[in-house]
N, C-alpha and C. Protein backbone atom coordinates (compact mmCIF):
# COMPACT_ATOMS: atom_id res chain seq x y z
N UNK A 1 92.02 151.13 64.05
CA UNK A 1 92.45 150.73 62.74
C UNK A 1 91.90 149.34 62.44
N UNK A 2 91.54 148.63 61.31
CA UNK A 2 90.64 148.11 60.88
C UNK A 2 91.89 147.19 59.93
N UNK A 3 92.35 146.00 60.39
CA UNK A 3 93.12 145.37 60.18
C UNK A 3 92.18 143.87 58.93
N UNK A 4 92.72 142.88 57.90
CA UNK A 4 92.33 142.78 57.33
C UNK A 4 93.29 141.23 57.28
N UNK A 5 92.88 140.33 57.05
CA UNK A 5 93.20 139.02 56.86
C UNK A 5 93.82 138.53 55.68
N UNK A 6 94.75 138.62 54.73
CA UNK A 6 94.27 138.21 53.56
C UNK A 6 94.77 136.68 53.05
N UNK A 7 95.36 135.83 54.49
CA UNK A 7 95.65 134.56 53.57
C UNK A 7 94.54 133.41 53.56
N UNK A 8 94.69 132.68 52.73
CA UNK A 8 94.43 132.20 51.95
C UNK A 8 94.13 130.14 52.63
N UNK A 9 94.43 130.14 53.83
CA UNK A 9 94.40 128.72 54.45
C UNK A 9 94.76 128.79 55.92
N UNK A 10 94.11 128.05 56.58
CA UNK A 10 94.31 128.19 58.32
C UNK A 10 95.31 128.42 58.91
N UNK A 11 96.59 127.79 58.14
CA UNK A 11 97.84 128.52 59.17
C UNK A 11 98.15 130.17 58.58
N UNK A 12 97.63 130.94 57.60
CA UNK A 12 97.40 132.40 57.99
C UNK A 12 96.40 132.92 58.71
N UNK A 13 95.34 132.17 58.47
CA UNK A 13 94.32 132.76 59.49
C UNK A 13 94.97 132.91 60.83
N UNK A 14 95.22 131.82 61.84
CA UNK A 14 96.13 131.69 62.77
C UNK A 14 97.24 132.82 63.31
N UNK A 15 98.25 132.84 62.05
CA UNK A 15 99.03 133.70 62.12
C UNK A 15 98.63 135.10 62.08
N UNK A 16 98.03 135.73 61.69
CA UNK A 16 96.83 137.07 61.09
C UNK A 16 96.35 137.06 62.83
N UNK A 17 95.45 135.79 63.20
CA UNK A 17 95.22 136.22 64.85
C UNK A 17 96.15 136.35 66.10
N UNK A 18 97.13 135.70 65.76
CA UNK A 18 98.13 136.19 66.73
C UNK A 18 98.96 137.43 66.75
N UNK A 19 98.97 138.24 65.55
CA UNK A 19 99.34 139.22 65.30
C UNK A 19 98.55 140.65 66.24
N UNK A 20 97.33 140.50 66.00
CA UNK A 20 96.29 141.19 66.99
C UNK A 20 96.50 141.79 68.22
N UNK A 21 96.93 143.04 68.76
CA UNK A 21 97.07 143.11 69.94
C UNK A 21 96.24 144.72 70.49
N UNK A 22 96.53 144.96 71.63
CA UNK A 22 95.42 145.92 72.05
C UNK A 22 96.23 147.03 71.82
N UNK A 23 95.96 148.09 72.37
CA UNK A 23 96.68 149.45 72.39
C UNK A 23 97.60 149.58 73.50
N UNK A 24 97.78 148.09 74.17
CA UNK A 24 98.73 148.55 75.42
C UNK A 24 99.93 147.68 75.05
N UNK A 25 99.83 147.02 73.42
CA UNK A 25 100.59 145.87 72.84
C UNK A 25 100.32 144.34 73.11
N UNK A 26 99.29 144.36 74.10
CA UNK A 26 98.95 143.10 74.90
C UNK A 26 98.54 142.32 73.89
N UNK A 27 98.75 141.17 73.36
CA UNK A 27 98.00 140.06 72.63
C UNK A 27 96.18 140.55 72.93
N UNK A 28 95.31 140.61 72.12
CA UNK A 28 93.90 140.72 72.26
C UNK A 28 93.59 139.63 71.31
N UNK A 29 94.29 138.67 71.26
CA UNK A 29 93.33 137.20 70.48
C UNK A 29 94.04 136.58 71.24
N UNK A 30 93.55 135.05 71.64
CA UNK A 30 93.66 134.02 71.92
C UNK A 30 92.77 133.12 71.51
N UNK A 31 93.43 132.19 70.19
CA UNK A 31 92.60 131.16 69.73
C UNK A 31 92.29 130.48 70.76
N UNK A 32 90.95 129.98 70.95
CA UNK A 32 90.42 129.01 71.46
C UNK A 32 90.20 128.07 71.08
N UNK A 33 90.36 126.94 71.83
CA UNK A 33 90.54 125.54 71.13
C UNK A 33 90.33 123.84 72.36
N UNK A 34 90.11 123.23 71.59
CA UNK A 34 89.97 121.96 72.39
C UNK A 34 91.17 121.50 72.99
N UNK A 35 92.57 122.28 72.56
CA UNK A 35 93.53 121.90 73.11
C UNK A 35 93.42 121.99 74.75
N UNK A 36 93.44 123.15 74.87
CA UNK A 36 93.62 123.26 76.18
C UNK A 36 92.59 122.96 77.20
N UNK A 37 91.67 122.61 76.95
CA UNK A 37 90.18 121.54 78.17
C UNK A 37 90.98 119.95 77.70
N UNK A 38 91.87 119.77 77.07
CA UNK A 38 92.38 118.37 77.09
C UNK A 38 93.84 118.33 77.66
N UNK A 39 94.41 119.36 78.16
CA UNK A 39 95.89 119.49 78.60
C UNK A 39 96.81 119.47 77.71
N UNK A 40 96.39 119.69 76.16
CA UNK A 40 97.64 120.04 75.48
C UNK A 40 97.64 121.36 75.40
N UNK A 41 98.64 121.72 74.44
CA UNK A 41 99.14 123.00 74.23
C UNK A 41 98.70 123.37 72.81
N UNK A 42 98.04 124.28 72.18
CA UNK A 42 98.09 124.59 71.08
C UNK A 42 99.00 125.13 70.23
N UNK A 43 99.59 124.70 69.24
CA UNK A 43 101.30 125.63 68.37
C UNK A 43 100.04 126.87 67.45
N UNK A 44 100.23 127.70 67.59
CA UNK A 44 99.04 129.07 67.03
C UNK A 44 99.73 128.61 65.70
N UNK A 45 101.77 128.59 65.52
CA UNK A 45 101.75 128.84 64.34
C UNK A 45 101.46 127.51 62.91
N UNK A 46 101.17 125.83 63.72
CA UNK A 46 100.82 125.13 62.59
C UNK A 46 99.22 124.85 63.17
N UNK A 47 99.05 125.16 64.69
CA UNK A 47 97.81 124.11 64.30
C UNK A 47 97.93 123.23 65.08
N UNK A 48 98.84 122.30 65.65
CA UNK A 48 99.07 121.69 66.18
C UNK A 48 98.34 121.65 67.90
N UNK A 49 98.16 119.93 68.21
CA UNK A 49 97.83 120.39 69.19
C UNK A 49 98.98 119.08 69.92
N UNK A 50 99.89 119.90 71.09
CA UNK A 50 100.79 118.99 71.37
C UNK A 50 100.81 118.79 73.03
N UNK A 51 101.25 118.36 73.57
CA UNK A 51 101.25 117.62 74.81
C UNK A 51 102.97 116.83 74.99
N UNK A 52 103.61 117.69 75.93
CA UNK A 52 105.22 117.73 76.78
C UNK A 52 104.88 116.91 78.16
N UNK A 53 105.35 115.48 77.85
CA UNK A 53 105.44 114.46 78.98
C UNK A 53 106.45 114.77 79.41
N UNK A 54 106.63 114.86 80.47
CA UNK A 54 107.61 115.22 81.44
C UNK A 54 108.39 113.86 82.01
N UNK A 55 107.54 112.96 82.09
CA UNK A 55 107.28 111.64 82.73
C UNK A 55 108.73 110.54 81.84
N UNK A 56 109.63 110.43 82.14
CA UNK A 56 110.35 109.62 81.01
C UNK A 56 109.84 108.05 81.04
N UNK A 57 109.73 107.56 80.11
CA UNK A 57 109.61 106.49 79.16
C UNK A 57 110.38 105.93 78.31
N UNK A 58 109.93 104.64 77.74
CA UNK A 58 110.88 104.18 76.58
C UNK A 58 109.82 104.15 75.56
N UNK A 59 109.92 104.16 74.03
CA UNK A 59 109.84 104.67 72.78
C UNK A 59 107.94 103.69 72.82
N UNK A 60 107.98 102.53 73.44
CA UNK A 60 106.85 101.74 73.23
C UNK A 60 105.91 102.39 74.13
N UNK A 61 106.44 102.08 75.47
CA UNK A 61 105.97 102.92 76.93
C UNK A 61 104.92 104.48 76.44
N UNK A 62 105.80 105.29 75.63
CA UNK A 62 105.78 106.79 75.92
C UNK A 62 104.75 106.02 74.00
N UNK A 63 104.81 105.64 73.28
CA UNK A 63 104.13 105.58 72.39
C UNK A 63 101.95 105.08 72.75
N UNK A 64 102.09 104.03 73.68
CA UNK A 64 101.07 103.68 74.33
C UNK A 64 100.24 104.80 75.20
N UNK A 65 101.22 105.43 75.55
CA UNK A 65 100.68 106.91 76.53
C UNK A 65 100.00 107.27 76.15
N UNK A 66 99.99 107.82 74.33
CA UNK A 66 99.64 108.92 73.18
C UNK A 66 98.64 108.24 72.85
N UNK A 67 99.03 106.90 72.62
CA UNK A 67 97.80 106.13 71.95
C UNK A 67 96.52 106.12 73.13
N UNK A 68 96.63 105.98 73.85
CA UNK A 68 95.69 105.77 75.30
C UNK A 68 95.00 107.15 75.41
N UNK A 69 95.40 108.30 75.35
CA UNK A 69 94.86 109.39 75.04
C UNK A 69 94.25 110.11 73.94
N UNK A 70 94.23 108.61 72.98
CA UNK A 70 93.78 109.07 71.56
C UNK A 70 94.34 110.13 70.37
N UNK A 71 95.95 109.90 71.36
CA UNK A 71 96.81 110.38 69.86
C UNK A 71 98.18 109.84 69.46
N UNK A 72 99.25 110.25 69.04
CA UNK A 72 100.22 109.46 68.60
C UNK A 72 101.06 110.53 69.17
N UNK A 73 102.37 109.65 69.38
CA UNK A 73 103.64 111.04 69.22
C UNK A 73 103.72 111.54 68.57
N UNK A 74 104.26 112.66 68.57
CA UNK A 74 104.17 114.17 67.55
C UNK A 74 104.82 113.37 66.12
N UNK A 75 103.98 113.37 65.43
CA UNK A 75 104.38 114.01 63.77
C UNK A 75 104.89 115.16 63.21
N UNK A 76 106.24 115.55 63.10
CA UNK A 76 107.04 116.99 62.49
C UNK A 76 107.48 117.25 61.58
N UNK A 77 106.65 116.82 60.77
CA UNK A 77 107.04 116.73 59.33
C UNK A 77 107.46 117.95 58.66
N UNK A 78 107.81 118.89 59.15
CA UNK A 78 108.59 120.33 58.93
C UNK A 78 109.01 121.25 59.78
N UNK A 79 110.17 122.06 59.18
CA UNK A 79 111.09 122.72 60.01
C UNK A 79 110.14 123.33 61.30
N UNK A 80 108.91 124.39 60.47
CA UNK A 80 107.97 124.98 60.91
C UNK A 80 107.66 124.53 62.38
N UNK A 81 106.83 122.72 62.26
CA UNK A 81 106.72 122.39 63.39
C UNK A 81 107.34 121.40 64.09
N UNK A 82 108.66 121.59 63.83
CA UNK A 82 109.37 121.13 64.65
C UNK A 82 109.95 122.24 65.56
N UNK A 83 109.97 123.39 64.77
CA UNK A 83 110.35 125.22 65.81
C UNK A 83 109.44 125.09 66.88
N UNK A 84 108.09 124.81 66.50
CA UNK A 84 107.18 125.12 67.16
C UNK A 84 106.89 124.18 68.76
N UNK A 85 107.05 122.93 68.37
CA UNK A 85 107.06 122.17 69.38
C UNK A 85 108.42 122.44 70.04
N UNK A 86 109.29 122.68 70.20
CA UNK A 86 110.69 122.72 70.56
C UNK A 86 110.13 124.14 71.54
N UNK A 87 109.73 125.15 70.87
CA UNK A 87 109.43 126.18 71.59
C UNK A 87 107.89 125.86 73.02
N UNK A 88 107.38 124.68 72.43
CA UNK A 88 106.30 124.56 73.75
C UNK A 88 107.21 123.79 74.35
N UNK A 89 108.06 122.98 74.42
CA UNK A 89 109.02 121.91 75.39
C UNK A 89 109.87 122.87 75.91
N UNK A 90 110.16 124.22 75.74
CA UNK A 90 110.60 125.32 76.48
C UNK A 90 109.92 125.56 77.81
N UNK A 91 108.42 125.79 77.27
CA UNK A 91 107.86 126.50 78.35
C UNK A 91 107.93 125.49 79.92
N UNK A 92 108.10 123.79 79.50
CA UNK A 92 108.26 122.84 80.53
C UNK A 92 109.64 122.71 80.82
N UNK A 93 110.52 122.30 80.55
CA UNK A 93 111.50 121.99 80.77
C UNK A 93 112.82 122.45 79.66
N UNK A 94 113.74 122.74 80.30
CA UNK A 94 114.86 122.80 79.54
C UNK A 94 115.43 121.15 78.75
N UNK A 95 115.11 120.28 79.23
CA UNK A 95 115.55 119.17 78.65
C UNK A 95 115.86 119.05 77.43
N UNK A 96 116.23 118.30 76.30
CA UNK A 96 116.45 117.71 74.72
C UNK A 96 116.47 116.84 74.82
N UNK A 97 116.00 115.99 73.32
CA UNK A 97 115.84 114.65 72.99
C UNK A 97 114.87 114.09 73.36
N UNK A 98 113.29 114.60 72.95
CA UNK A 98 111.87 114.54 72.98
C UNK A 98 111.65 113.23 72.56
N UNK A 99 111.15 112.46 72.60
CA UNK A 99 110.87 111.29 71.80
C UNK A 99 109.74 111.94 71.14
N UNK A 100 109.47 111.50 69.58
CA UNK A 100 108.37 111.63 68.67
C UNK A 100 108.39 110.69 68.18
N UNK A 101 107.02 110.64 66.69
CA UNK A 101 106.72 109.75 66.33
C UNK A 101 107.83 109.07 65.28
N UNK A 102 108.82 109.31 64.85
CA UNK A 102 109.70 108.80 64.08
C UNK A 102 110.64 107.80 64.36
N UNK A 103 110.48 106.17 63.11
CA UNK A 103 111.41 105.66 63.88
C UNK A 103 111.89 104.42 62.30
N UNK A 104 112.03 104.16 62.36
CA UNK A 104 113.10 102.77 61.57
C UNK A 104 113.16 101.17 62.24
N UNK A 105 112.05 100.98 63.33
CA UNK A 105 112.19 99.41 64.05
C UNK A 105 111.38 98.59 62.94
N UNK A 106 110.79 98.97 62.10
CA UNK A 106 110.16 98.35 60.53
C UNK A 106 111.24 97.28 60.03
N UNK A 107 112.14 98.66 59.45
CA UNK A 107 113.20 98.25 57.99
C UNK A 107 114.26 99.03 58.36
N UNK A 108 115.27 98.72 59.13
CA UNK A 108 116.90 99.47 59.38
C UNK A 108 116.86 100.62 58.49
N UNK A 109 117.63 102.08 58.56
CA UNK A 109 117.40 103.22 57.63
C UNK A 109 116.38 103.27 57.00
N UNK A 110 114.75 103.00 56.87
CA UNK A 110 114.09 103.25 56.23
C UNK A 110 113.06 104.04 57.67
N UNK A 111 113.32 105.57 57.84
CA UNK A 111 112.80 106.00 58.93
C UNK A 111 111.04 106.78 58.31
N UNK A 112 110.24 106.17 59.12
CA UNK A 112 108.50 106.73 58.65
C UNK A 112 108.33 106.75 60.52
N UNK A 113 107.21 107.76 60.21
CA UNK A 113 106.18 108.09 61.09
C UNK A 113 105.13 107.17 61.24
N UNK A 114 104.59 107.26 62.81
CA UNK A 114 104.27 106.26 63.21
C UNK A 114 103.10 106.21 61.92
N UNK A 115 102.15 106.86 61.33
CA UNK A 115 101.03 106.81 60.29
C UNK A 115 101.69 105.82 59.53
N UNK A 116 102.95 105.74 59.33
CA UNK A 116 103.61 104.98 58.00
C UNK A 116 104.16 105.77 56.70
N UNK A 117 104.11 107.12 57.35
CA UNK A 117 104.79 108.67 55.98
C UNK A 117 106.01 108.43 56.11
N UNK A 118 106.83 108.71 54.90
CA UNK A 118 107.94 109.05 55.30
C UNK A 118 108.09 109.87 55.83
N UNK A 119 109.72 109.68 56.55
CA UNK A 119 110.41 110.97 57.15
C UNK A 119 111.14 111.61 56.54
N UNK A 120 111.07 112.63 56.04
CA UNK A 120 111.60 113.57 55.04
C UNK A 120 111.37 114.94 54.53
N UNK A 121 111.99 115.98 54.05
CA UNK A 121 112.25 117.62 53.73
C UNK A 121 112.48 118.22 55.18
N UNK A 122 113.14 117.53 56.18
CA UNK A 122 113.49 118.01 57.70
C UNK A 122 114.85 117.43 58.06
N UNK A 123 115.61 118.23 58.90
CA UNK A 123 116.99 118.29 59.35
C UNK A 123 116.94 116.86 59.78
N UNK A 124 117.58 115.91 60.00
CA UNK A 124 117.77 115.11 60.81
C UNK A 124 119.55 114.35 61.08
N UNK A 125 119.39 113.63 61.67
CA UNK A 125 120.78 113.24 62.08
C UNK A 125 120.78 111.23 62.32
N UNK A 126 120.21 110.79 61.49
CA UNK A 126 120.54 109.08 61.76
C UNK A 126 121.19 108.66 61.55
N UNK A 127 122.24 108.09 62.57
CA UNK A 127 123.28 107.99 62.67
C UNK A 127 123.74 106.41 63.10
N UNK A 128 122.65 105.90 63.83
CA UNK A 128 122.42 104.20 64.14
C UNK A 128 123.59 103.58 64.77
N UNK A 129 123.67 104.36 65.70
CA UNK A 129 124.53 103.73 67.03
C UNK A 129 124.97 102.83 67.20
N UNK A 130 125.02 102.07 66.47
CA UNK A 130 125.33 100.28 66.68
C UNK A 130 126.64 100.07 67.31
N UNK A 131 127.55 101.19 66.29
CA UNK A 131 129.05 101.00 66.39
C UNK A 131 129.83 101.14 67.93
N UNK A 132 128.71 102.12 68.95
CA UNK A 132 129.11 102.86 69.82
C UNK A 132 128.13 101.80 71.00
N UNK A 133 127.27 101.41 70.67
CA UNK A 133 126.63 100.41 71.42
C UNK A 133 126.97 99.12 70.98
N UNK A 134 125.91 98.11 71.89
CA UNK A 134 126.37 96.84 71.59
C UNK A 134 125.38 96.09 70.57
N UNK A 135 126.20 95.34 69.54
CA UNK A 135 125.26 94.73 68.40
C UNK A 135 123.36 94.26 69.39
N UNK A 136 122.56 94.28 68.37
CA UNK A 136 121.42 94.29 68.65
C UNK A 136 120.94 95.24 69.46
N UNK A 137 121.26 96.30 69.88
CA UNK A 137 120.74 97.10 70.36
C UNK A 137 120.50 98.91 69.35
N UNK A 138 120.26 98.25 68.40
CA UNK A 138 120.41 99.77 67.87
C UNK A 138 119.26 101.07 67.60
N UNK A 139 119.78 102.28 67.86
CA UNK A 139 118.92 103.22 67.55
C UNK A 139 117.94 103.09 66.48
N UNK A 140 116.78 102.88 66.76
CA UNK A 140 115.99 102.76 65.74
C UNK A 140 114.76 103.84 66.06
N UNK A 141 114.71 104.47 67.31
CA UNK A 141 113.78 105.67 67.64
C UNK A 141 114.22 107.07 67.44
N UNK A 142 113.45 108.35 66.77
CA UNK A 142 113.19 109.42 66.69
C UNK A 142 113.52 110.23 68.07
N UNK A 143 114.22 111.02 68.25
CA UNK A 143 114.15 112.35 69.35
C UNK A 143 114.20 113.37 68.65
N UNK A 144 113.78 114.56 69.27
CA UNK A 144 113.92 115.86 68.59
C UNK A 144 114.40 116.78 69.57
N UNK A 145 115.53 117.17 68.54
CA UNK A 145 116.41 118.32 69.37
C UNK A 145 116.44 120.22 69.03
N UNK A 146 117.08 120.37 70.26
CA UNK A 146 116.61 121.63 70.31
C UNK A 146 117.20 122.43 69.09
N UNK A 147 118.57 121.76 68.46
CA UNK A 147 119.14 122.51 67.24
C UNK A 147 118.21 122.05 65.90
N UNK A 148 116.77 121.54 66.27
CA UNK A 148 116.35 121.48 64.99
C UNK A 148 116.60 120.86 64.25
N UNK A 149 116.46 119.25 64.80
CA UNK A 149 116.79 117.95 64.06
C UNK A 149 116.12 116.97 65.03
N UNK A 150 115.82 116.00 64.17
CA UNK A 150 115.89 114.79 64.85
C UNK A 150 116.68 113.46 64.44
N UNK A 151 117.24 113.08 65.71
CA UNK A 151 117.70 112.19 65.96
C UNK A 151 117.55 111.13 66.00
N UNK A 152 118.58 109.43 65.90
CA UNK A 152 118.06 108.82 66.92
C UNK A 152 118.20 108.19 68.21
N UNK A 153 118.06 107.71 68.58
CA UNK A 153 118.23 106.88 69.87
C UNK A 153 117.80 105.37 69.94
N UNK A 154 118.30 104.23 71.05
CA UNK A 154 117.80 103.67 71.06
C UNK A 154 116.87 103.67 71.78
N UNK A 155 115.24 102.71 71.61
CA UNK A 155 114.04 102.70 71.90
C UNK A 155 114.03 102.46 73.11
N UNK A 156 114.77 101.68 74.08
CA UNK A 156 114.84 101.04 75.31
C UNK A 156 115.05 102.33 76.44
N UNK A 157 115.80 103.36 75.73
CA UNK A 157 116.18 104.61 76.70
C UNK A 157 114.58 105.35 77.23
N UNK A 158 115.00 105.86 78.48
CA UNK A 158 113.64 106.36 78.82
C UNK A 158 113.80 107.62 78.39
N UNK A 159 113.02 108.44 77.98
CA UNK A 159 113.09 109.96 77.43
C UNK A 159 111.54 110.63 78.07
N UNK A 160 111.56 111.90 78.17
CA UNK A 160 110.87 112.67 77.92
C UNK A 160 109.94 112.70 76.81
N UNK A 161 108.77 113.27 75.88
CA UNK A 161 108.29 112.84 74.81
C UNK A 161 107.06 113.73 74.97
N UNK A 162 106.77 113.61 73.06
CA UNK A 162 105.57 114.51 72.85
C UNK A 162 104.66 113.82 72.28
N UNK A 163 103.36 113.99 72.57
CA UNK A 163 101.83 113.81 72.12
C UNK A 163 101.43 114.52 71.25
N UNK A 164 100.59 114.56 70.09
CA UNK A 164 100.28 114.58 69.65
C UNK A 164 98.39 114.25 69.24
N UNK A 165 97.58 115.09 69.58
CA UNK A 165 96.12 115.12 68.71
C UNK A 165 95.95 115.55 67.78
N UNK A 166 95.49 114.79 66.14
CA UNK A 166 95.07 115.82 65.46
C UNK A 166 93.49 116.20 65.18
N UNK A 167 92.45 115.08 66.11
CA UNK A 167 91.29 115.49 66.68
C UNK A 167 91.14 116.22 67.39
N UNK A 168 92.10 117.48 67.73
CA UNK A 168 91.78 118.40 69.00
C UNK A 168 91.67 119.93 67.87
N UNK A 169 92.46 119.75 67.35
CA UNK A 169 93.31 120.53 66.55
C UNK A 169 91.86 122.06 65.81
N UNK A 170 92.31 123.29 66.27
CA UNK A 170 90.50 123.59 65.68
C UNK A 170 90.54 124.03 64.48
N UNK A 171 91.67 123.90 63.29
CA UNK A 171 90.95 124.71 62.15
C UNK A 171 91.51 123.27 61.15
């Protein structure tokens, strides 16, 4: 049977190839990509090419990592790929509370990505700990949790954390 593509921009293409499978149901596509000769993970469904530090860090620490490897902590600027990364931090560890690129150490409640985007049309939960911690120490870093939000935390905590390339990335 002679199957047929019809959207319209790379995350259907994507999706259209993962759909693909043989007659025994087996997946018969696997995008290929620069992700994986660089040790990240590819998300098939945005595109993404992400990388699950296992290694805990604090928000500067685990930010320098990304940068040193020529990318940033994950940018999730939608539900989409925030499912998506949540589902590759599966395949490593059961853990929660990823550090990403989101944070507020700028301007108190004014939370952007490390690029300088806002953070916004995604679940989140900032909540700015101050009250529960001690003055000057407050949550001003991004985590992402497994219910599909992000959080924050303060920066000083060591966490787990995701990378981010969008030079790897193939479409």
């Amino acid at each position: 049977m002679v199957q047929y593509c019809s959207g319209d921009n790379d995350t259907d293409v994507v999706r259209f190839l993962d759909t693909l499978t043989d007659r025994t149901g087996a997946k018969a596509y696997r995008l290929a990509s620069k992700c994986d000769s660089a040790g990240y993970t590819l998300n098939r469904m945005t595109g993404q090419c992400l990388k699950v530090v296992l290694t805990t860090k604090s928000y500067v620490d685990a930010k320098q990592y990304c940068e040193d490897e020529g990318g940033v902590l994950a940018k999730l600027e939608s539900t989409e790929r925030m499912i998506g990364a949540i589902n590759i931090t599966l395949i490593y560890s059961d853990k929660n509370g990823y550090l990403v690129g989101a944070t507020d150490i700028a301007s108190e409640g004014v939370w952007t990505w490390q690029d300088g985007t806002p953070v916004e049309g995604i679940d989140v939960l900032f909540n700015n700990y101050d009250a529960k911690y001690e003055p000057g120490r407050p949550a001003d870093c991004g985590s992402l949790y497994k219910s599909v939000r992000i959080g924050d935390n303060r920066c000083f905590e060591k966490r787990q954390f995701i990378c981010e390339r969008r030079d790897l990335e193939p479409l």
